[in-house]
Protein backbone atom coordinates (compact mmCIF):
# COMPACT_ATOMS: atom_id res chain seq x y z
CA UNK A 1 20.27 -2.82 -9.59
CA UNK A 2 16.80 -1.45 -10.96
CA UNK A 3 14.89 -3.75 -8.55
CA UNK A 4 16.85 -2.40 -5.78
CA UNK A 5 16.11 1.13 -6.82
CA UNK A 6 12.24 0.78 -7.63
CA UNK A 7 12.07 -0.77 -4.28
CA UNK A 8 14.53 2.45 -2.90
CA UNK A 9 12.31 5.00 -3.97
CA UNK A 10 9.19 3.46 -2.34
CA UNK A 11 10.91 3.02 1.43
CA UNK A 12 11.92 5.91 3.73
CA UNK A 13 15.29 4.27 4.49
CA UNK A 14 18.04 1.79 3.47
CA UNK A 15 17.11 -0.18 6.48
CA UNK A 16 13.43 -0.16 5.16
CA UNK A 17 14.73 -1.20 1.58
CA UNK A 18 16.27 -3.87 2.51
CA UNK A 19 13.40 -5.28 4.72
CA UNK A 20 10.93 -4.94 1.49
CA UNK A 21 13.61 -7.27 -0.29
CA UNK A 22 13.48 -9.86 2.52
CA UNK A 23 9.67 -10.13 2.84
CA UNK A 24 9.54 -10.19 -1.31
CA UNK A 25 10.06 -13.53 -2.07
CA UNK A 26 10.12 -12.47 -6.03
CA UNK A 27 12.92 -10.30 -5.45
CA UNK A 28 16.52 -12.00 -5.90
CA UNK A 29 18.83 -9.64 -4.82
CA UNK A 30 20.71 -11.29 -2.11
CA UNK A 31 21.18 -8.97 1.04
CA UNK A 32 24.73 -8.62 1.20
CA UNK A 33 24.34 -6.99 -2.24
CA UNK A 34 21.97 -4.49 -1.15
CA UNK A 35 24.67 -2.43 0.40
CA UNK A 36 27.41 -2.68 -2.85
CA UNK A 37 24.15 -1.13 -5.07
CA UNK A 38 23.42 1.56 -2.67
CA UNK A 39 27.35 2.46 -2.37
CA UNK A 40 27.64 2.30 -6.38
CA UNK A 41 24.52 4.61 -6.72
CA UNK A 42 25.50 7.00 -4.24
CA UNK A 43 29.36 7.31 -6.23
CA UNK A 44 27.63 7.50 -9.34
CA UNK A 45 24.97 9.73 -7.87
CA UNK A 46 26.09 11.35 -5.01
CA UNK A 47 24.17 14.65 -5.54
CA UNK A 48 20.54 12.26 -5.42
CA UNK A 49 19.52 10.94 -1.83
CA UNK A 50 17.37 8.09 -2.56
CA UNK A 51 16.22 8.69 1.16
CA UNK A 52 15.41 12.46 1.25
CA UNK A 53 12.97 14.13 4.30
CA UNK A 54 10.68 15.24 1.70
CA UNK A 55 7.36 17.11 2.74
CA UNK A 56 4.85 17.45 0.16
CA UNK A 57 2.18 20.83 0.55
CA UNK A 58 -0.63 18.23 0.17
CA UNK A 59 0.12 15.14 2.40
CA UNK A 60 -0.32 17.67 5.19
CA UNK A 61 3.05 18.29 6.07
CA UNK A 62 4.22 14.34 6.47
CA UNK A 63 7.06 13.06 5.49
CA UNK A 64 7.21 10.85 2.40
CA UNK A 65 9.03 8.63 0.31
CA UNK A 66 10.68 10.06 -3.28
CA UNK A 67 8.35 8.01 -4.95
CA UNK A 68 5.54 9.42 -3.60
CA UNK A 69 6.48 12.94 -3.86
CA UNK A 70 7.24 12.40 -7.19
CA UNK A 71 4.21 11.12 -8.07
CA UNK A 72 2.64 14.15 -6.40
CA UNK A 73 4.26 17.08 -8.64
CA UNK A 74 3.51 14.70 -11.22
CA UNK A 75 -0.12 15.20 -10.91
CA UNK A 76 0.01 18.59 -10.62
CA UNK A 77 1.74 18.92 -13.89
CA UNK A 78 -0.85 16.91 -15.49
CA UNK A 79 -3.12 18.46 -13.72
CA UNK A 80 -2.43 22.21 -14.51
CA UNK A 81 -1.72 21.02 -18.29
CA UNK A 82 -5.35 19.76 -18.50
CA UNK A 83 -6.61 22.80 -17.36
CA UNK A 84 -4.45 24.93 -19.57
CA UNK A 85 -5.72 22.83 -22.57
CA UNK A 86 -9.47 23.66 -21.17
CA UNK A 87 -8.81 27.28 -21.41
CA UNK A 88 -7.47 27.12 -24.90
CA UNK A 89 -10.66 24.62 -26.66
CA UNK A 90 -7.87 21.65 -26.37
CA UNK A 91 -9.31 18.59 -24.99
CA UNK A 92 -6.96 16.41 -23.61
CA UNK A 93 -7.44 13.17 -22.41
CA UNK A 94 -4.48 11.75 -19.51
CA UNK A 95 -2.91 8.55 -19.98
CA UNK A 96 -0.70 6.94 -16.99
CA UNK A 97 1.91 9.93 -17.28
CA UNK A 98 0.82 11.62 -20.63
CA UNK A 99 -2.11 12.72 -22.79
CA UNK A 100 -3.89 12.15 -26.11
CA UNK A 101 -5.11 14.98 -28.05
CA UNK A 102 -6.70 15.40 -31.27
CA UNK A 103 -3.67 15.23 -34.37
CA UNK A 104 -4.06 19.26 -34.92
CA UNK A 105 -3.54 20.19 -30.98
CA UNK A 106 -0.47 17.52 -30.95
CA UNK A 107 1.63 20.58 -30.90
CA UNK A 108 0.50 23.13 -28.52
CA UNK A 109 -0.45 20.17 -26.38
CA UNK A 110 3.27 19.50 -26.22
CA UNK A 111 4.31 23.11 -25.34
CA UNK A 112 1.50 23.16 -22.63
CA UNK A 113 2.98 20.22 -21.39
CA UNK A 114 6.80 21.53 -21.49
CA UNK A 115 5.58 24.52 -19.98
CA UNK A 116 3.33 23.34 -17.36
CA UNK A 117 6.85 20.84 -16.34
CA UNK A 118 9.29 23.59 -16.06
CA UNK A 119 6.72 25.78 -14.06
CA UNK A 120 6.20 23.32 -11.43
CA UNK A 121 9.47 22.05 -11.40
CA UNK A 122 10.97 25.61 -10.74
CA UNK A 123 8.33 26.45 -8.29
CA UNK A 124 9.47 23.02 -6.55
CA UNK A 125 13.52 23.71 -7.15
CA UNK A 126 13.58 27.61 -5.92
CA UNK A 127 15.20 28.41 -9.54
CA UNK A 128 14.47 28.53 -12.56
CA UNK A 129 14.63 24.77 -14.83
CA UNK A 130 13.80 24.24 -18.22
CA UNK A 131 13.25 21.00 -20.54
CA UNK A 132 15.43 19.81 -23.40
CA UNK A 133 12.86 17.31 -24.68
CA UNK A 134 11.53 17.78 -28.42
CA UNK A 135 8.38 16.90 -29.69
CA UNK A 136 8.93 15.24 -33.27
């Protein structure tokens, strides 16, 4: 089931999915499978649309896969955060999805982060979304 989502969330369509998992040959999810996953995520899941028309404000108005849009807010969350932690003397340095700071900034490097998440995230939503995660 996880290949068949990580390969989901990079097509624009079940029909495109399941053409990425015939031309793979290291992918062994027979075909006739593909369509029992995609039924069990969307009864599990059926408020998520792995195959959403997204448009994302800088791809110029095209339409996108999730994975790509996601991967979009995500660097403007990082993005934002960085400069954030410019403005207050933190330096922090990005890692794949996260960031190393010095061991005194750990913690208002965190609450930049949080902060920076649930401001995009809203601004993306319409409404206002907030994090549960704790820093420990």
């Amino acid at each position: 089931m996880k290949n068949f989502i990580n390969i989901a969330i990079n097509c624009k369509s079940y029909r495109g999915t399941t053409l990425a998992i015939e031309k793979d040959e290291e992918v062994d999810i027979p075909i006739e499978i593909c369509s029992k996953i995609y039924d069990a995520f969307k009864k599990r899941y059926s408020n998520l649309d792995l195959y959403p028309k997204f448009k994302y404000k800088g791809l110029k108005d095209k339409e996108t896969t999730f994975s790509l849009y996601a991967m979009n807010y995500e660097g403007d969350i990082l993005t934002k955060a960085l400069y954030r932690g410019i403005k207050e003397d933190i330096f922090m340095l990005p890692i794949h999805d996260a960031i190393a700071v010095q061991e005194h900034h750990k913690e208002r490097a965190n609450e930049i982060m949080l902060e920076t998440w649930s401001e995009v995230v809203s601004e993306m939503c319409g409404q206002k979304v907030e994090t549960v995660t704790k820093f420990e």
